[in-house]
PDB file of N, CA and C in Angstrom:
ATOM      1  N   UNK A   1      14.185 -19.693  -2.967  1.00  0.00           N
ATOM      2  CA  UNK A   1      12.825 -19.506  -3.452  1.00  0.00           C
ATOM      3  C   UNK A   1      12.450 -18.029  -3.278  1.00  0.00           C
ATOM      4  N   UNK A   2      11.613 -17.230  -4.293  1.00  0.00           N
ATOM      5  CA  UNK A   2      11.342 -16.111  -4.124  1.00  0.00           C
ATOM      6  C   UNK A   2      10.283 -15.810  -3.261  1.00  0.00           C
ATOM      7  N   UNK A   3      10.078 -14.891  -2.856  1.00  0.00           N
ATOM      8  CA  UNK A   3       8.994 -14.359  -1.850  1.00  0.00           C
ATOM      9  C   UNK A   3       7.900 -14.147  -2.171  1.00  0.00           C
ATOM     10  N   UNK A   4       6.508 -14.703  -1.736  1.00  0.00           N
ATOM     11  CA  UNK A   4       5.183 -14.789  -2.225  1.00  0.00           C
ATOM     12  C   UNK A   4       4.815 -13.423  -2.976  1.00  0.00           C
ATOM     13  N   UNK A   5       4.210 -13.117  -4.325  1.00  0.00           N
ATOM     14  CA  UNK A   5       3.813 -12.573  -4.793  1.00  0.00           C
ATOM     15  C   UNK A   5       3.342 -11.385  -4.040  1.00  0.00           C
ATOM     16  N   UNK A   6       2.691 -11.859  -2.777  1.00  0.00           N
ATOM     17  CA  UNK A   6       1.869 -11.033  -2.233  1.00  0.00           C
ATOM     18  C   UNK A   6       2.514 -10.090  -0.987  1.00  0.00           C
ATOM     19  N   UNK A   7       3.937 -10.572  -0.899  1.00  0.00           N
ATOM     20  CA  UNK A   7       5.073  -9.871  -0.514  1.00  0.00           C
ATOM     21  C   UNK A   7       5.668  -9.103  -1.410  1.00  0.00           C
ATOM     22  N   UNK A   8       5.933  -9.630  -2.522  1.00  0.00           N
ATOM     23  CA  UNK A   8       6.474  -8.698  -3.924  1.00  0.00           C
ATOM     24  C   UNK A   8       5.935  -7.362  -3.834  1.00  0.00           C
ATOM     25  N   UNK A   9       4.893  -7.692  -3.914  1.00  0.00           N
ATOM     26  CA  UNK A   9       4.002  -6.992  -4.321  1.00  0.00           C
ATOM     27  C   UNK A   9       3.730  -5.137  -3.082  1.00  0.00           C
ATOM     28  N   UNK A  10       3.530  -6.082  -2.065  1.00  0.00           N
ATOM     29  CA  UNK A  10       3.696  -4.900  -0.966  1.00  0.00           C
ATOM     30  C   UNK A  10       4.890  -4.145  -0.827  1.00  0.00           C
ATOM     31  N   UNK A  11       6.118  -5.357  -0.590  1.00  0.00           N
ATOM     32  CA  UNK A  11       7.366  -3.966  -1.302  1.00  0.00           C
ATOM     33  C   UNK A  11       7.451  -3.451  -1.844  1.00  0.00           C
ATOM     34  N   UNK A  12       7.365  -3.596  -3.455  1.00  0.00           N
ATOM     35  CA  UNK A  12       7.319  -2.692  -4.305  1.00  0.00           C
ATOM     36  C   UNK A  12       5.862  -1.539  -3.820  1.00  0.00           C
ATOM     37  N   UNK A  13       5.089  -1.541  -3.692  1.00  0.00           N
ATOM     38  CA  UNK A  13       4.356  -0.343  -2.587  1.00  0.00           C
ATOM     39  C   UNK A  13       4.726   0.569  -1.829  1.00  0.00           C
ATOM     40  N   UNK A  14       5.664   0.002  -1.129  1.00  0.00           N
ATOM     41  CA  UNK A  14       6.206   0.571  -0.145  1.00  0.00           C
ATOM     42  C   UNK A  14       7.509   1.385  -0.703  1.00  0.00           C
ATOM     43  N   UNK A  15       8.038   0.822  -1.455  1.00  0.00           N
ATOM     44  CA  UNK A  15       9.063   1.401  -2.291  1.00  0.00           C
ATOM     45  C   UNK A  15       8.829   2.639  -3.130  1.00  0.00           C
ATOM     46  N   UNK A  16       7.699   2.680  -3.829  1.00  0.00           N
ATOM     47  CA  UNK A  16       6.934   3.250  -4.744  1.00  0.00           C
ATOM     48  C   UNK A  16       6.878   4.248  -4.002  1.00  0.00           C
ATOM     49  N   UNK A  17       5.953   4.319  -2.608  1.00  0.00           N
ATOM     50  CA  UNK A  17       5.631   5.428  -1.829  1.00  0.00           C
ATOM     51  C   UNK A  17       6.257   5.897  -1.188  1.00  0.00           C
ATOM     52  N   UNK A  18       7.402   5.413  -0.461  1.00  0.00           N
ATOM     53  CA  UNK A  18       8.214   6.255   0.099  1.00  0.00           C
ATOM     54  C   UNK A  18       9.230   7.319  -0.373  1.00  0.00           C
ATOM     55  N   UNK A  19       8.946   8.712   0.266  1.00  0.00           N
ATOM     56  CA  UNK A  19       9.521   9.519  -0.201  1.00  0.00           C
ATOM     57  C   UNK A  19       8.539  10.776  -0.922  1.00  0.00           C
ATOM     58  N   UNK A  20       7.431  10.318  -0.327  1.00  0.00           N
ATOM     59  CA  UNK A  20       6.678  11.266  -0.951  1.00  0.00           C
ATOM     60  C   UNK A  20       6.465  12.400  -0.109  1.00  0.00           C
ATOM     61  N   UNK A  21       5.814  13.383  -0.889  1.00  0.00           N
ATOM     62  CA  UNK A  21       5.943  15.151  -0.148  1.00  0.00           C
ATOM     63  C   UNK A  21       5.259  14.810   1.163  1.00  0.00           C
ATOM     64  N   UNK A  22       4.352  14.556   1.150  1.00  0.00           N
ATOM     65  CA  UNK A  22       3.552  14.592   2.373  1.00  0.00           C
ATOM     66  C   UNK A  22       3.857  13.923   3.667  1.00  0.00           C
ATOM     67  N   UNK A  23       4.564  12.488   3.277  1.00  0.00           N
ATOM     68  CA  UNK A  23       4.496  11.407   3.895  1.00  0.00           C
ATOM     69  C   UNK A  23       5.555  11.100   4.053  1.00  0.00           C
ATOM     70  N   UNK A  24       6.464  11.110   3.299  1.00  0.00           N
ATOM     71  CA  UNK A  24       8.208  11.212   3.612  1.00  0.00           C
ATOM     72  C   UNK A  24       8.118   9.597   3.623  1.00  0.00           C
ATOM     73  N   UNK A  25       9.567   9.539   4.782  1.00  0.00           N
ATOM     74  CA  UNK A  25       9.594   7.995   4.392  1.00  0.00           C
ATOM     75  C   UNK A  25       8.800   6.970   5.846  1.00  0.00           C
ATOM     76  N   UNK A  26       7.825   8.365   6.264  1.00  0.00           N
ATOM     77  CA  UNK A  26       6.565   7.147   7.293  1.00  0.00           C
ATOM     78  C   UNK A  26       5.489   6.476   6.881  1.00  0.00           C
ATOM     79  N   UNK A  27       6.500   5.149   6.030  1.00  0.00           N
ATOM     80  CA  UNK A  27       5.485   4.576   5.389  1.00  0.00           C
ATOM     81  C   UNK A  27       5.914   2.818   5.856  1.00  0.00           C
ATOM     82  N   UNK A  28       5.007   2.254   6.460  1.00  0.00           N
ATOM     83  CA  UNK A  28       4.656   1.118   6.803  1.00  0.00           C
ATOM     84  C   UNK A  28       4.327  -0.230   6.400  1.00  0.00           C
ATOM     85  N   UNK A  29       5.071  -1.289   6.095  1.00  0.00           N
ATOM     86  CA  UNK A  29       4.012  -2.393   5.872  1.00  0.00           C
ATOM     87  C   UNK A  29       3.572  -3.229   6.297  1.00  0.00           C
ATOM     88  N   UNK A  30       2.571  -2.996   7.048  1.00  0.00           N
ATOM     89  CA  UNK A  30       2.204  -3.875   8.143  1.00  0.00           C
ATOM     90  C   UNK A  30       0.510  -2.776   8.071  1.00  0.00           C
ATOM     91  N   UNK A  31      -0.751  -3.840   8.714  1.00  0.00           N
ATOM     92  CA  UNK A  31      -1.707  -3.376   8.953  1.00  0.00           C
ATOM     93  C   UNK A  31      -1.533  -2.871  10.392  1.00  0.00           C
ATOM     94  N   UNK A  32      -0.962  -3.500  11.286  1.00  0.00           N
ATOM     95  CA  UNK A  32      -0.919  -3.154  12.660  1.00  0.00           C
ATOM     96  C   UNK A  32       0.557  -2.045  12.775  1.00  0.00           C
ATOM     97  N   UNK A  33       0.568  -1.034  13.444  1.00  0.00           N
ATOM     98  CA  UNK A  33       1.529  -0.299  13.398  1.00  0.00           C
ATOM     99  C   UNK A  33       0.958   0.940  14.926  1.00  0.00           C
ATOM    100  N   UNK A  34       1.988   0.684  15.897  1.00  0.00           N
ATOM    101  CA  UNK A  34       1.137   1.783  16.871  1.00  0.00           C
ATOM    102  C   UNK A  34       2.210   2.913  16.159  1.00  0.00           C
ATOM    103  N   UNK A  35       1.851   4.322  15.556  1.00  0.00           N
ATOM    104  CA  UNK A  35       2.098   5.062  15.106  1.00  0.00           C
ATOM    105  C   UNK A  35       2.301   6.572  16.014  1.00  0.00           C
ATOM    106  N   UNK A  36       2.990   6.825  16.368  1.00  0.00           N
ATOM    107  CA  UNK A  36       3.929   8.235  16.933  1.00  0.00           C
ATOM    108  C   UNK A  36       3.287   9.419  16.499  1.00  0.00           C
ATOM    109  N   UNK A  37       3.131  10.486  17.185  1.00  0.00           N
ATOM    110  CA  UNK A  37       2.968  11.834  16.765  1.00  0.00           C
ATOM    111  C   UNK A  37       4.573  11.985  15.751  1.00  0.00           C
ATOM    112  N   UNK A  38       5.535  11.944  16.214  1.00  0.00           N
ATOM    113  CA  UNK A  38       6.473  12.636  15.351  1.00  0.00           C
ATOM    114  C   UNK A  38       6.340  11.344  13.413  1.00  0.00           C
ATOM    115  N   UNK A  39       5.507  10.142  13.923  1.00  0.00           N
ATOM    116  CA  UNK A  39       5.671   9.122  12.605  1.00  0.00           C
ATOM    117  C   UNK A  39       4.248  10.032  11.562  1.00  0.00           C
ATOM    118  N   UNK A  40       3.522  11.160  11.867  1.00  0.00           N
ATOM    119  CA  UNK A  40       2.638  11.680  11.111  1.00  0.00           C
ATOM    120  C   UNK A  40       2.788  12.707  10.102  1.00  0.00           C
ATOM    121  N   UNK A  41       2.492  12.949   9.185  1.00  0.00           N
ATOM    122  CA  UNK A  41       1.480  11.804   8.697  1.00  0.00           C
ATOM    123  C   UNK A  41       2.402  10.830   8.231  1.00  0.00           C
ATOM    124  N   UNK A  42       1.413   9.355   7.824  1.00  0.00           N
ATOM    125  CA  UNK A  42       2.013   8.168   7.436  1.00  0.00           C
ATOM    126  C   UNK A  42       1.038   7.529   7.087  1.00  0.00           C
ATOM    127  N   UNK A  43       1.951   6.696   5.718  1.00  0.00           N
ATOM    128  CA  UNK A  43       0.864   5.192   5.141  1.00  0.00           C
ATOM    129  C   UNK A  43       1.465   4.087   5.933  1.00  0.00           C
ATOM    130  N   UNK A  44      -0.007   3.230   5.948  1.00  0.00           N
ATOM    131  CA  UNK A  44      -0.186   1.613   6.224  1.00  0.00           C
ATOM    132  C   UNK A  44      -0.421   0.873   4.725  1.00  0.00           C
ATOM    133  N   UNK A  45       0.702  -0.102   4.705  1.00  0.00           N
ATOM    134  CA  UNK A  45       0.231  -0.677   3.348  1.00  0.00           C
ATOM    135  C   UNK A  45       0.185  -2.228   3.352  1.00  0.00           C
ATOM    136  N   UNK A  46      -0.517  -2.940   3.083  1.00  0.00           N
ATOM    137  CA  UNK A  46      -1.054  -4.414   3.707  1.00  0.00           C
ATOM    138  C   UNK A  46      -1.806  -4.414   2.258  1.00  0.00           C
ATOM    139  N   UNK A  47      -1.748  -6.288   2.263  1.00  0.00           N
ATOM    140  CA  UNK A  47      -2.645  -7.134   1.481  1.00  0.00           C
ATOM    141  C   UNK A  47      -3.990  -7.078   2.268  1.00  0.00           C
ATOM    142  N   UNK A  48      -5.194  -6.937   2.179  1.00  0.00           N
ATOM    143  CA  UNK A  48      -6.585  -8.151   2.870  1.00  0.00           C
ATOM    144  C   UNK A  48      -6.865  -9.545   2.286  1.00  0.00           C
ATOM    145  N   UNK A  49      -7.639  -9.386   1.195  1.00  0.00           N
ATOM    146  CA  UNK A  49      -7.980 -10.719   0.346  1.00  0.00           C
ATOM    147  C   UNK A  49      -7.134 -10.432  -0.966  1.00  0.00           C
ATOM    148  N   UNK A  50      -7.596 -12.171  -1.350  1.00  0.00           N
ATOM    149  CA  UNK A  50      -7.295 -12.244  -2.312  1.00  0.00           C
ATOM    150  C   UNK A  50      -7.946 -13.537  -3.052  1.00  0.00           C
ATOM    151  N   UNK A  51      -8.606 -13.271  -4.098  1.00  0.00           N
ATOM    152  CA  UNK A  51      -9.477 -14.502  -5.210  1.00  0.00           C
ATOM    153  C   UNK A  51      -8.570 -15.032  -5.939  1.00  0.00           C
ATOM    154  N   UNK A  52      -8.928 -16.510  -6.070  1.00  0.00           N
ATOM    155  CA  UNK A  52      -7.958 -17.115  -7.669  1.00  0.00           C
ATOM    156  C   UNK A  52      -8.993 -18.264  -7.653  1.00  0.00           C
ATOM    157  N   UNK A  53      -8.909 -17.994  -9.103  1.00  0.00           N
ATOM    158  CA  UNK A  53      -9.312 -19.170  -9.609  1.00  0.00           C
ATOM    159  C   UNK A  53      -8.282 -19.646 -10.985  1.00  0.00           C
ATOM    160  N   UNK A  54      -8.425 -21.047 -11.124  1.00  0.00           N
ATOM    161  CA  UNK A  54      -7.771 -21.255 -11.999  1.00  0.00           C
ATOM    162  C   UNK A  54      -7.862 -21.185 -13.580  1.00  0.00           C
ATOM    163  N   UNK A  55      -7.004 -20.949 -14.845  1.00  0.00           N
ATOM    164  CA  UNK A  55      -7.490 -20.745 -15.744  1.00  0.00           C
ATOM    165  C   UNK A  55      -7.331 -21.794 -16.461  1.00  0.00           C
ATOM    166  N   UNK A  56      -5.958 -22.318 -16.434  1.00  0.00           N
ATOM    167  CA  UNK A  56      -5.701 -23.669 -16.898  1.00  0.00           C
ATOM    168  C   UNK A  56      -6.123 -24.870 -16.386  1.00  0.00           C
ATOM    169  N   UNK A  57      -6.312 -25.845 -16.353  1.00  0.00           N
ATOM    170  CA  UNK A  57      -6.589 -26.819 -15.542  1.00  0.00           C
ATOM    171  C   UNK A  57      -5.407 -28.316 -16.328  1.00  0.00           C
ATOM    172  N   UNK A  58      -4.649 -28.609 -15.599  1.00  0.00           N
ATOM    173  CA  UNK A  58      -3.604 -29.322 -15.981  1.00  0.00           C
ATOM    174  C   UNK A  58      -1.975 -29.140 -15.220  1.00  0.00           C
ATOM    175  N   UNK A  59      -1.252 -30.080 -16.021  1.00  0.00           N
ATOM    176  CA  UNK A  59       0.418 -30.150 -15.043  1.00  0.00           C
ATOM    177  C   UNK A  59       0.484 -28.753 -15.152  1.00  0.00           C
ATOM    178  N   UNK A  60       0.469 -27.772 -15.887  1.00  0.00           N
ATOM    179  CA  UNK A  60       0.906 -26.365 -15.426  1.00  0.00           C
ATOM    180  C   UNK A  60      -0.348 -25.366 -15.304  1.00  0.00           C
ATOM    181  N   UNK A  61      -0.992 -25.586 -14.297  1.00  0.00           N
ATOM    182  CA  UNK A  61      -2.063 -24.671 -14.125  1.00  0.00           C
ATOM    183  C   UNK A  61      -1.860 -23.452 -14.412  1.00  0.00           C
ATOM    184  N   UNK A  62      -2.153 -22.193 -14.875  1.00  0.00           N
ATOM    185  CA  UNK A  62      -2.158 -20.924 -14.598  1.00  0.00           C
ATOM    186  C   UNK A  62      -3.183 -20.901 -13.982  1.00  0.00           C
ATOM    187  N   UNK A  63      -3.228 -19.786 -12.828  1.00  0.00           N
ATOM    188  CA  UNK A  63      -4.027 -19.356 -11.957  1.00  0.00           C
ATOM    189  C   UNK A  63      -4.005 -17.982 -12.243  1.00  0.00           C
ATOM    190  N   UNK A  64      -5.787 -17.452 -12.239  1.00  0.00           N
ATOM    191  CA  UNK A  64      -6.335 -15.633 -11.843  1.00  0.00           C
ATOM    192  C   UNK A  64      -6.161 -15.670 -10.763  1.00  0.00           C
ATOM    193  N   UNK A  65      -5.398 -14.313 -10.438  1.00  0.00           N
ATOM    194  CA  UNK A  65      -5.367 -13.824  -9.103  1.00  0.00           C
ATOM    195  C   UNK A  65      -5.801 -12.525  -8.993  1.00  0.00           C
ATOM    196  N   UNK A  66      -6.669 -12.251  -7.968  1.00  0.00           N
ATOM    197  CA  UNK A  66      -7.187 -10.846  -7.651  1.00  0.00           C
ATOM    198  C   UNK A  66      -6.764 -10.380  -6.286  1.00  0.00           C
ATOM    199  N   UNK A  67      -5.645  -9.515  -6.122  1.00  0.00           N
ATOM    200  CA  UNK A  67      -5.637  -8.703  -4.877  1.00  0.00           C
ATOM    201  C   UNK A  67      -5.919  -7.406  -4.704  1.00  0.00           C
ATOM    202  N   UNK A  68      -6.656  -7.409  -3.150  1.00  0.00           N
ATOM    203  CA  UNK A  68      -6.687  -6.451  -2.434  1.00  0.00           C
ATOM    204  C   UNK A  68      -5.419  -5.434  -1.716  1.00  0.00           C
ATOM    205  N   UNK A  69      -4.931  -4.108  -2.441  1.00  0.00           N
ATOM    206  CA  UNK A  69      -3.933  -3.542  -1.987  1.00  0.00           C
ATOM    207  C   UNK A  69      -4.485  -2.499  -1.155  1.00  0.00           C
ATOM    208  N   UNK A  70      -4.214  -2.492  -0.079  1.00  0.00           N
ATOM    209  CA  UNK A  70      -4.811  -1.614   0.866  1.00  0.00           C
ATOM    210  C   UNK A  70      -3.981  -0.619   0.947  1.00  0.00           C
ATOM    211  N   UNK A  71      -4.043   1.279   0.793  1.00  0.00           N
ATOM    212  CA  UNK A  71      -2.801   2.049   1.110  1.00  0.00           C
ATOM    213  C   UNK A  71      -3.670   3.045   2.717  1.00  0.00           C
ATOM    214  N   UNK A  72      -3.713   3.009   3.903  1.00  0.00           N
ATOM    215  CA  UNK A  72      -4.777   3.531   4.854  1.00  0.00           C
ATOM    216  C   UNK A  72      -3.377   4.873   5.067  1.00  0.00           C
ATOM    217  N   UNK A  73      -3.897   6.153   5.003  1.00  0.00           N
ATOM    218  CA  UNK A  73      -2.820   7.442   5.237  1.00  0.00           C
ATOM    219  C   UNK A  73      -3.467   8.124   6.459  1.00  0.00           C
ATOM    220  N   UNK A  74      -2.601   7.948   7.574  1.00  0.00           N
ATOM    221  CA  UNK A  74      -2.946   8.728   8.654  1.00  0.00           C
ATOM    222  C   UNK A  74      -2.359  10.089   8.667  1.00  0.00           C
ATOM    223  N   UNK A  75      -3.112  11.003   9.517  1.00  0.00           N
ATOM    224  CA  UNK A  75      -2.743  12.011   9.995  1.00  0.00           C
ATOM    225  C   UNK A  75      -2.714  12.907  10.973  1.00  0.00           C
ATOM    226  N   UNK A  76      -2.280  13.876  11.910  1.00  0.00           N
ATOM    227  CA  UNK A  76      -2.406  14.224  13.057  1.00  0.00           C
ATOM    228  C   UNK A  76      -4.289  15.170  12.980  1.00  0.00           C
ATOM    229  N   UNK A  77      -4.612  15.727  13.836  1.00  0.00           N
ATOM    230  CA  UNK A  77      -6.156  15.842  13.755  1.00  0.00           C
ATOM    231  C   UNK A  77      -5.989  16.840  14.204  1.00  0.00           C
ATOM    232  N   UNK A  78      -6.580  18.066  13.088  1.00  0.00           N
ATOM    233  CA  UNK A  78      -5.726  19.724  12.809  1.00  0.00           C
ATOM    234  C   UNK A  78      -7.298  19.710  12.077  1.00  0.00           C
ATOM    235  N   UNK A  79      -7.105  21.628  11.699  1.00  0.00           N
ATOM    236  CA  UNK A  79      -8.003  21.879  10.992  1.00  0.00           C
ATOM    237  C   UNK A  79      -7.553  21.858   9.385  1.00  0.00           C
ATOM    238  N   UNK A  80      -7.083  21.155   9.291  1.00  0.00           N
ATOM    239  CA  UNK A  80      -6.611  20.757   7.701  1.00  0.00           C
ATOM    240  C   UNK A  80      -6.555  19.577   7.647  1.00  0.00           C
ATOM    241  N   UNK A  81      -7.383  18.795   8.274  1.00  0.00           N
ATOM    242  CA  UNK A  81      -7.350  17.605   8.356  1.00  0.00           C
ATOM    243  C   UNK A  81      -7.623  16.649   6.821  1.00  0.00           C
ATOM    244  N   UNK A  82      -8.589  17.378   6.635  1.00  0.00           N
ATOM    245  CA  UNK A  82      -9.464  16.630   4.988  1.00  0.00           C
ATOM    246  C   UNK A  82      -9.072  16.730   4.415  1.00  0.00           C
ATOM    247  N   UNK A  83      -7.869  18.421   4.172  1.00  0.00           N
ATOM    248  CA  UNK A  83      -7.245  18.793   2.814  1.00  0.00           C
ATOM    249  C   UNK A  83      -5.933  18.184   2.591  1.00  0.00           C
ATOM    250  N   UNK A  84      -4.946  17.711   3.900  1.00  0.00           N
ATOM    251  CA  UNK A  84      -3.911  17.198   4.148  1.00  0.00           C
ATOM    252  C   UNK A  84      -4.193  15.443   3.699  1.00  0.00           C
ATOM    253  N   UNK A  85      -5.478  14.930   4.197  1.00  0.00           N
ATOM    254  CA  UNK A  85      -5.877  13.559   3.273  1.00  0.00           C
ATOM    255  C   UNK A  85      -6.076  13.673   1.645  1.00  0.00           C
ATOM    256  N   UNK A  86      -6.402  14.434   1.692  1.00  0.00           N
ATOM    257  CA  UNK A  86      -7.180  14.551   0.101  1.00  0.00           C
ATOM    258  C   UNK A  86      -5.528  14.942  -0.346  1.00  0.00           C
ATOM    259  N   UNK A  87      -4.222  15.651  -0.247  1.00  0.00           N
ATOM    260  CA  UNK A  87      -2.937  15.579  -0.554  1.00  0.00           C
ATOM    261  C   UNK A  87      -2.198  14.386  -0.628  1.00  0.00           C
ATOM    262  N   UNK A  88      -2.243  13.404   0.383  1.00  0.00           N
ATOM    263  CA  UNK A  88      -1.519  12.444   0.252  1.00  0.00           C
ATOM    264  C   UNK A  88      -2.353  11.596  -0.656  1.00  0.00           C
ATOM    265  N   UNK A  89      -3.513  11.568  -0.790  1.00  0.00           N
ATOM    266  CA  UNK A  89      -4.192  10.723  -2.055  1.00  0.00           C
ATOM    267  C   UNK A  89      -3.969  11.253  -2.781  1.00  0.00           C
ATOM    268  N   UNK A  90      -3.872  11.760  -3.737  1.00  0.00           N
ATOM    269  CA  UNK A  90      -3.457  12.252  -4.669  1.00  0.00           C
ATOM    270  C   UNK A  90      -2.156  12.122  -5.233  1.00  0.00           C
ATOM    271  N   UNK A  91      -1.029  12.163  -4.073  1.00  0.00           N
ATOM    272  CA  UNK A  91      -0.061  11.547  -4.168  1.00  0.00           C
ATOM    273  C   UNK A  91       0.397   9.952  -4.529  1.00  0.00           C
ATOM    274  N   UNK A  92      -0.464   9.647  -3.259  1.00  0.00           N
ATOM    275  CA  UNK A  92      -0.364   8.256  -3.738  1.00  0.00           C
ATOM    276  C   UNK A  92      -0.463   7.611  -5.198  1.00  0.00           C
ATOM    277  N   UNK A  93      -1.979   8.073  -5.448  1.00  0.00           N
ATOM    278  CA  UNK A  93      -2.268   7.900  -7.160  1.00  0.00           C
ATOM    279  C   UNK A  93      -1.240   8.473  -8.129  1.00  0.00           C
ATOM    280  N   UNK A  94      -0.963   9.383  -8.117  1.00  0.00           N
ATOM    281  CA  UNK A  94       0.226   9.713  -8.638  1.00  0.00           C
ATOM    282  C   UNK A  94       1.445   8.487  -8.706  1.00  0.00           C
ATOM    283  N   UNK A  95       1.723   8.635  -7.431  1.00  0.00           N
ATOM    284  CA  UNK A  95       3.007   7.132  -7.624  1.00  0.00           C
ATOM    285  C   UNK A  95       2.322   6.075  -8.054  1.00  0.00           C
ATOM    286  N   UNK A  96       1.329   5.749  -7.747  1.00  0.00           N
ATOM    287  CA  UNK A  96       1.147   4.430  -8.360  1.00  0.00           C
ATOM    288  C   UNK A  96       0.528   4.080  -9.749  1.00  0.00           C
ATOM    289  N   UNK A  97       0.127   5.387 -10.055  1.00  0.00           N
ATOM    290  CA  UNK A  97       0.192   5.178 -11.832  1.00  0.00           C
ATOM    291  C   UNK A  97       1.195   5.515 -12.146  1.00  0.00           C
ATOM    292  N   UNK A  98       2.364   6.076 -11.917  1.00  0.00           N
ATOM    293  CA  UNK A  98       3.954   6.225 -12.631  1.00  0.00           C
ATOM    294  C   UNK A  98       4.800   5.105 -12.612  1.00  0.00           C
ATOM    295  N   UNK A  99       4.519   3.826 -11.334  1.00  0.00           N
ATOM    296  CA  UNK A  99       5.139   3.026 -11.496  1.00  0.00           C
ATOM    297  C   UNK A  99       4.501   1.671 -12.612  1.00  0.00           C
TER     298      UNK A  99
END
């Protein structure tokens, strides 16, 4: 059996992002992660919620699904703190509209 959607889904995330300039490959999937000075900077990438309702109603339901993809990018606490966040976002968006 394949792995819940909502696992799919975070790997390929994690896949997507790793390797990026900023962040290299300290990238996480898990919300909980005690994180290292040498693991900085680094993404956390986790599901929260998620809505469905159904569209079909019958033997083969299709179901709407709405998830929450969380990407949280830490970093060490410098005076480039904002500009070094505002880099890895940017990044991020980047990968994740290319994939």
């Amino acid at each position: 059996m394949a792995d819940h959607l909502r696992m799919q889904i975070r790997n390929q995330a994690k896949t997507t992002l790793t390797g990026l300039d900023t962040t290299s490959s300290n990238v996480f999937d898990t919300r909980i992660y005690p994180l290292e000075n040498s693991e900085l900077p680094a993404l956390l990438i986790y599901t929260k919620e998620e809505e469905s309702e159904p569209i079909d109603i019958g033997s083969n339901r299709t179901m709407n699904r709405n998830l929450n993809l969380i990407v949280e990018a830490y970093v060490k606490s410098n005076s480039a703190f904002e500009d070094t966040l505002d880099t890895i976002c940017k990044e991020v968006e980047q990968a994740i509209a290319a994939d």
